[in-house]
Protein backbone atom coordinates (compact mmCIF):
# COMPACT_ATOMS: atom_id res chain seq x y z
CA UNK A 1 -36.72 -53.52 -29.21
CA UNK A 2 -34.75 -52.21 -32.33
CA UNK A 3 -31.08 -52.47 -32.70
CA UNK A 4 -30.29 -48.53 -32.30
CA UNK A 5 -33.15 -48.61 -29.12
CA UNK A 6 -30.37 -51.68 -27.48
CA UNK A 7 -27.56 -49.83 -28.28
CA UNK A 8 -28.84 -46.83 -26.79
CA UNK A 9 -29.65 -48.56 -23.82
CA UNK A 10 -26.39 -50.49 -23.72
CA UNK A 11 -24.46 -47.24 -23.90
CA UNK A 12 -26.78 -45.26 -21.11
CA UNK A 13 -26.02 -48.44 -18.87
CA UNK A 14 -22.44 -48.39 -19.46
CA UNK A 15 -22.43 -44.30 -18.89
CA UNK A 16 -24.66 -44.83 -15.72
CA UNK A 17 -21.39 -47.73 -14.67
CA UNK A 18 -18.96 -45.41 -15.18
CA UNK A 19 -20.97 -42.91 -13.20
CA UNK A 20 -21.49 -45.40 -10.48
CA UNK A 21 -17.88 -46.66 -10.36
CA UNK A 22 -16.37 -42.64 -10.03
CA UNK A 23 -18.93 -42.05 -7.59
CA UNK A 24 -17.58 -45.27 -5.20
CA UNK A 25 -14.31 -43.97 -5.99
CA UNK A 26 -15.28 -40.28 -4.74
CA UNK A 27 -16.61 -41.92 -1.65
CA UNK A 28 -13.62 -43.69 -0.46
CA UNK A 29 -10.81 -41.63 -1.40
CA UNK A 30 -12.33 -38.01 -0.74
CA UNK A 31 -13.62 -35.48 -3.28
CA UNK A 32 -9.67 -33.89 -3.36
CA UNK A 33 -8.19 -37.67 -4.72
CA UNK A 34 -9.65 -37.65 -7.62
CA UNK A 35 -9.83 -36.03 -10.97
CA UNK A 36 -12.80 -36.25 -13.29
CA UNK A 37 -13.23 -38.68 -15.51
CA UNK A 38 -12.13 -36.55 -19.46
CA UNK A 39 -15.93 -37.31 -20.80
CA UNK A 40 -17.33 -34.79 -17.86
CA UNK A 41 -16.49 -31.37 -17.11
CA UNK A 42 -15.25 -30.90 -13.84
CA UNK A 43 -17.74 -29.05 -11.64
CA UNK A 44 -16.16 -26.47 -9.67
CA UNK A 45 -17.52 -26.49 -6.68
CA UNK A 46 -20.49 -28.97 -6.42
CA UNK A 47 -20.37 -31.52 -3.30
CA UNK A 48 -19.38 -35.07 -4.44
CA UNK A 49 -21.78 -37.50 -5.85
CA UNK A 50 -24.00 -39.65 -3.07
CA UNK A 51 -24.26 -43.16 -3.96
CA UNK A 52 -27.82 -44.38 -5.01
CA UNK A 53 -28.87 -47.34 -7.08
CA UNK A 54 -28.50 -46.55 -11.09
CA UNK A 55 -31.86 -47.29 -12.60
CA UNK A 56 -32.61 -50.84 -13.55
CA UNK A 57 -34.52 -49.91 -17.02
CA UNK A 58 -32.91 -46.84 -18.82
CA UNK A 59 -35.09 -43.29 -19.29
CA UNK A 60 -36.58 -42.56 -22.43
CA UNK A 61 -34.47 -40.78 -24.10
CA UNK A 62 -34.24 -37.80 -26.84
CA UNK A 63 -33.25 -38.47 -30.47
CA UNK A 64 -29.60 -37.14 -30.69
CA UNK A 65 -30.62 -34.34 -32.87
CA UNK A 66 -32.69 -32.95 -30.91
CA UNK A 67 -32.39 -28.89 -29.94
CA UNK A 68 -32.66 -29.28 -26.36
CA UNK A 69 -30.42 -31.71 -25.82
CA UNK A 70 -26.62 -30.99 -27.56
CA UNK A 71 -24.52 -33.97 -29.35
CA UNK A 72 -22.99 -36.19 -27.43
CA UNK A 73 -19.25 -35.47 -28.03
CA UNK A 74 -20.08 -32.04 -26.62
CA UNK A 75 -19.22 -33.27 -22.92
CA UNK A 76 -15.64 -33.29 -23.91
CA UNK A 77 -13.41 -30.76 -22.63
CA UNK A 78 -12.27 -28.21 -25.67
CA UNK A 79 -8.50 -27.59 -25.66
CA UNK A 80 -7.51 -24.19 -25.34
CA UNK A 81 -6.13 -22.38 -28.56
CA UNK A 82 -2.91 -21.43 -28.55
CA UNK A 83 -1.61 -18.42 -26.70
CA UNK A 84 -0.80 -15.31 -29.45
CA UNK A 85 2.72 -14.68 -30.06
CA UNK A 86 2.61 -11.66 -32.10
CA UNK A 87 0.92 -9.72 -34.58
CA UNK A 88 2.30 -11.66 -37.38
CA UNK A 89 2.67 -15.01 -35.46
CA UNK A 90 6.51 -15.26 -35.16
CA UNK A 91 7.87 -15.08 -31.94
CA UNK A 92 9.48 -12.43 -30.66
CA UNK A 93 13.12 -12.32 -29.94
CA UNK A 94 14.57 -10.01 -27.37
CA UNK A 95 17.06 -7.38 -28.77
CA UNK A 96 20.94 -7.83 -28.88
CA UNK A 97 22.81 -6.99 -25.77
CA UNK A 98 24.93 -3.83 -26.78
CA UNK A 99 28.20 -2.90 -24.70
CA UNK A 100 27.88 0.39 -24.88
CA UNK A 101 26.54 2.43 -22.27
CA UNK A 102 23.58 2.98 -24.29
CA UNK A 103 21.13 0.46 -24.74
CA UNK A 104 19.22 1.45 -27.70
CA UNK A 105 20.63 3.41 -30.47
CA UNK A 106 18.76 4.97 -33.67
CA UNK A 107 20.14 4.81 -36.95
CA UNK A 108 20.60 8.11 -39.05
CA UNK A 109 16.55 8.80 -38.69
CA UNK A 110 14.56 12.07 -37.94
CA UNK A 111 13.71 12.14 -34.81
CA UNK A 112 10.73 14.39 -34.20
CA UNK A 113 10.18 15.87 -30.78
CA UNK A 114 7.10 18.38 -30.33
CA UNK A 115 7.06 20.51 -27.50
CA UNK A 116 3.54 20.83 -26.76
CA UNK A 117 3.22 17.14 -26.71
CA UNK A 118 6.19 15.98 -25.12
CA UNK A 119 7.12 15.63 -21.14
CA UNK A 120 10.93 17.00 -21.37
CA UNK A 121 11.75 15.87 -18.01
CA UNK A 122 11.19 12.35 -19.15
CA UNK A 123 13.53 12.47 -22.10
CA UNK A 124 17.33 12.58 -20.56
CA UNK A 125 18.92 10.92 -23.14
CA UNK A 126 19.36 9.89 -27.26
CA UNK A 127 21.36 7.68 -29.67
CA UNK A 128 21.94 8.41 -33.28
CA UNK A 129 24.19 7.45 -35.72
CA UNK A 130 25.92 10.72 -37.62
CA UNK A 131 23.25 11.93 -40.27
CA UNK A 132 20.46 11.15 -37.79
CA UNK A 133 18.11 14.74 -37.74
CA UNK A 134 16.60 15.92 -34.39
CA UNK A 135 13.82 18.17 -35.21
CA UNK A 136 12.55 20.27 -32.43
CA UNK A 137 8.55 21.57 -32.91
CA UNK A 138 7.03 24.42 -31.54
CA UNK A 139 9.79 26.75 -30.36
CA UNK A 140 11.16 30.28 -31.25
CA UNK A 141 14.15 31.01 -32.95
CA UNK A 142 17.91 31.05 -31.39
CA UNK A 143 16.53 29.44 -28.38
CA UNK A 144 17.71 26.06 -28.75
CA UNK A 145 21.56 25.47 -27.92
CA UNK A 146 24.30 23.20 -28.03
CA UNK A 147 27.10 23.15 -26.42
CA UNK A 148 29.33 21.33 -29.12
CA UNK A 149 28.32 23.44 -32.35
CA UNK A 150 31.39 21.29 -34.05
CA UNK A 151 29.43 18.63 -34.48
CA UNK A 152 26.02 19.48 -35.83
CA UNK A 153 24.64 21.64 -38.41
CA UNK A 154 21.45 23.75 -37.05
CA UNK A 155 18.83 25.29 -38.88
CA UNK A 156 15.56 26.87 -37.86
CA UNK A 157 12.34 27.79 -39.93
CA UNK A 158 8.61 28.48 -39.06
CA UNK A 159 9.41 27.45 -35.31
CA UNK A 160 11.06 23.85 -36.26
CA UNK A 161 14.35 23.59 -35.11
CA UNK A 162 16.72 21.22 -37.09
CA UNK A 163 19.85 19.69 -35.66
CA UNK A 164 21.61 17.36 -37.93
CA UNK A 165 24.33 15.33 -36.59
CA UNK A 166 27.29 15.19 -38.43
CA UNK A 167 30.14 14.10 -36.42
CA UNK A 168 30.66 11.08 -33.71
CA UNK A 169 30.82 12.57 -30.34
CA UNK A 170 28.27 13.77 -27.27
CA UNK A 171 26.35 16.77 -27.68
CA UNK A 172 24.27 18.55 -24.78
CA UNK A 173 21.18 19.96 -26.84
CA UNK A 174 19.63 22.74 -24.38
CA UNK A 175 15.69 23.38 -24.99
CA UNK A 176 13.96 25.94 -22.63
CA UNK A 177 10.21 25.70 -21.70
CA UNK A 178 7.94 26.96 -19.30
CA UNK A 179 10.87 29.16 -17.20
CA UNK A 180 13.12 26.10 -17.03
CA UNK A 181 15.99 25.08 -19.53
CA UNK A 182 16.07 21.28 -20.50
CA UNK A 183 19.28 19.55 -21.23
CA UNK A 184 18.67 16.19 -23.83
CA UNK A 185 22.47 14.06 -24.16
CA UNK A 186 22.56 12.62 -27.65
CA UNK A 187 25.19 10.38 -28.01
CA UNK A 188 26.33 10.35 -32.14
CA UNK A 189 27.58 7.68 -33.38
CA UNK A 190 29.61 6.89 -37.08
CA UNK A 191 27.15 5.56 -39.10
CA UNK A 192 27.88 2.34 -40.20
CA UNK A 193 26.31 2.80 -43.50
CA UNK A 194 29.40 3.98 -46.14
């Protein structure tokens, strides 16, 4: 017998101990008691092993390389990658707290807002910072309101509405659709940018 054949058949007896001693260990303690061995996959539900006699000369067995039978390290358990974070792989952090009644407010952006595409009845409220833009698509003209005309500056064209913010304060913006008037509070806030 070669060296490789011996150690071949040195390891397969020392796998078939191991086998043996889990399986006595299985036996007495109960299936539940005990975890499998790292080398084996756990099988999820398959009956615990019986205990029979391990083979006194060792099966032929299969060069390593061989396509039916995979390498041997592949009976170890693959860690799971890592869990995503975010697109860029930083985590994210959780926005500052603010103290004002509003929890998010926009900067001085455009807001767009077009009718046929938006539920109004979902949108009660907004937060801008004076110089902020809320354009209003899809609508006629003179039948958009507010009711604080102090603080804006309105312009219509080609049914887009434009109301620029350009005072701190609240403004009621009125919007009618479908038979019903709409009424969005926009908080305006100074801009901090001077």
């Amino acid at each position: 017998m070669s060296r490789a054949a011996r150690r071949r058949a040195l390891h397969r007896l020392g796998a078939g101990v191991v086998v043996l001693v889990a399986a006595v260990a299985v036996a007495a303690c109960g299936a539940d008691a005990v975890a499998p061995l790292p080398v084996q996959p756990p099988a999820p539900s398959s009956p615990p092993p019986t205990l029979s006699a391990a083979p006194a000369t060792p099966a032929p067995t299969e060069p390593a390389g061989s396509p039916s039978r995979p390498p041997p390290t592949s009976g170890r358990p693959i860690a799971a990658p890592p869990a995503p974070t975010s697109a860029r792989g930083t985590p994210q952090r959780p926005p500052p707290a603010s103290t004002g009644p509003t929890t998010s407010c926009q900067g001085a952006v455009r807001y767009d807002l077009p009718l046929a595409e938006t539920e109004l009845e979902l949108l009660r409220s907004l937060c801008f910072a004076t110089g902020a833009v809320l354009r209003i698509q899809g609508i006629g003209p003179g039948l958009v309101t507010v009711d604080r005309p102090e603080l804006v500056s309105q312009q219509y064209e080609a049914g887009v509405v434009d109301i620029r913010f350009v005072r701190p304060g609240t403004v009621d913006v009125t919007i009618p659709q479908q038979d019903r008037s709409h009424t969005i509070t926009v908080v305006v806030r100074q801009s901090t940018d001077s």
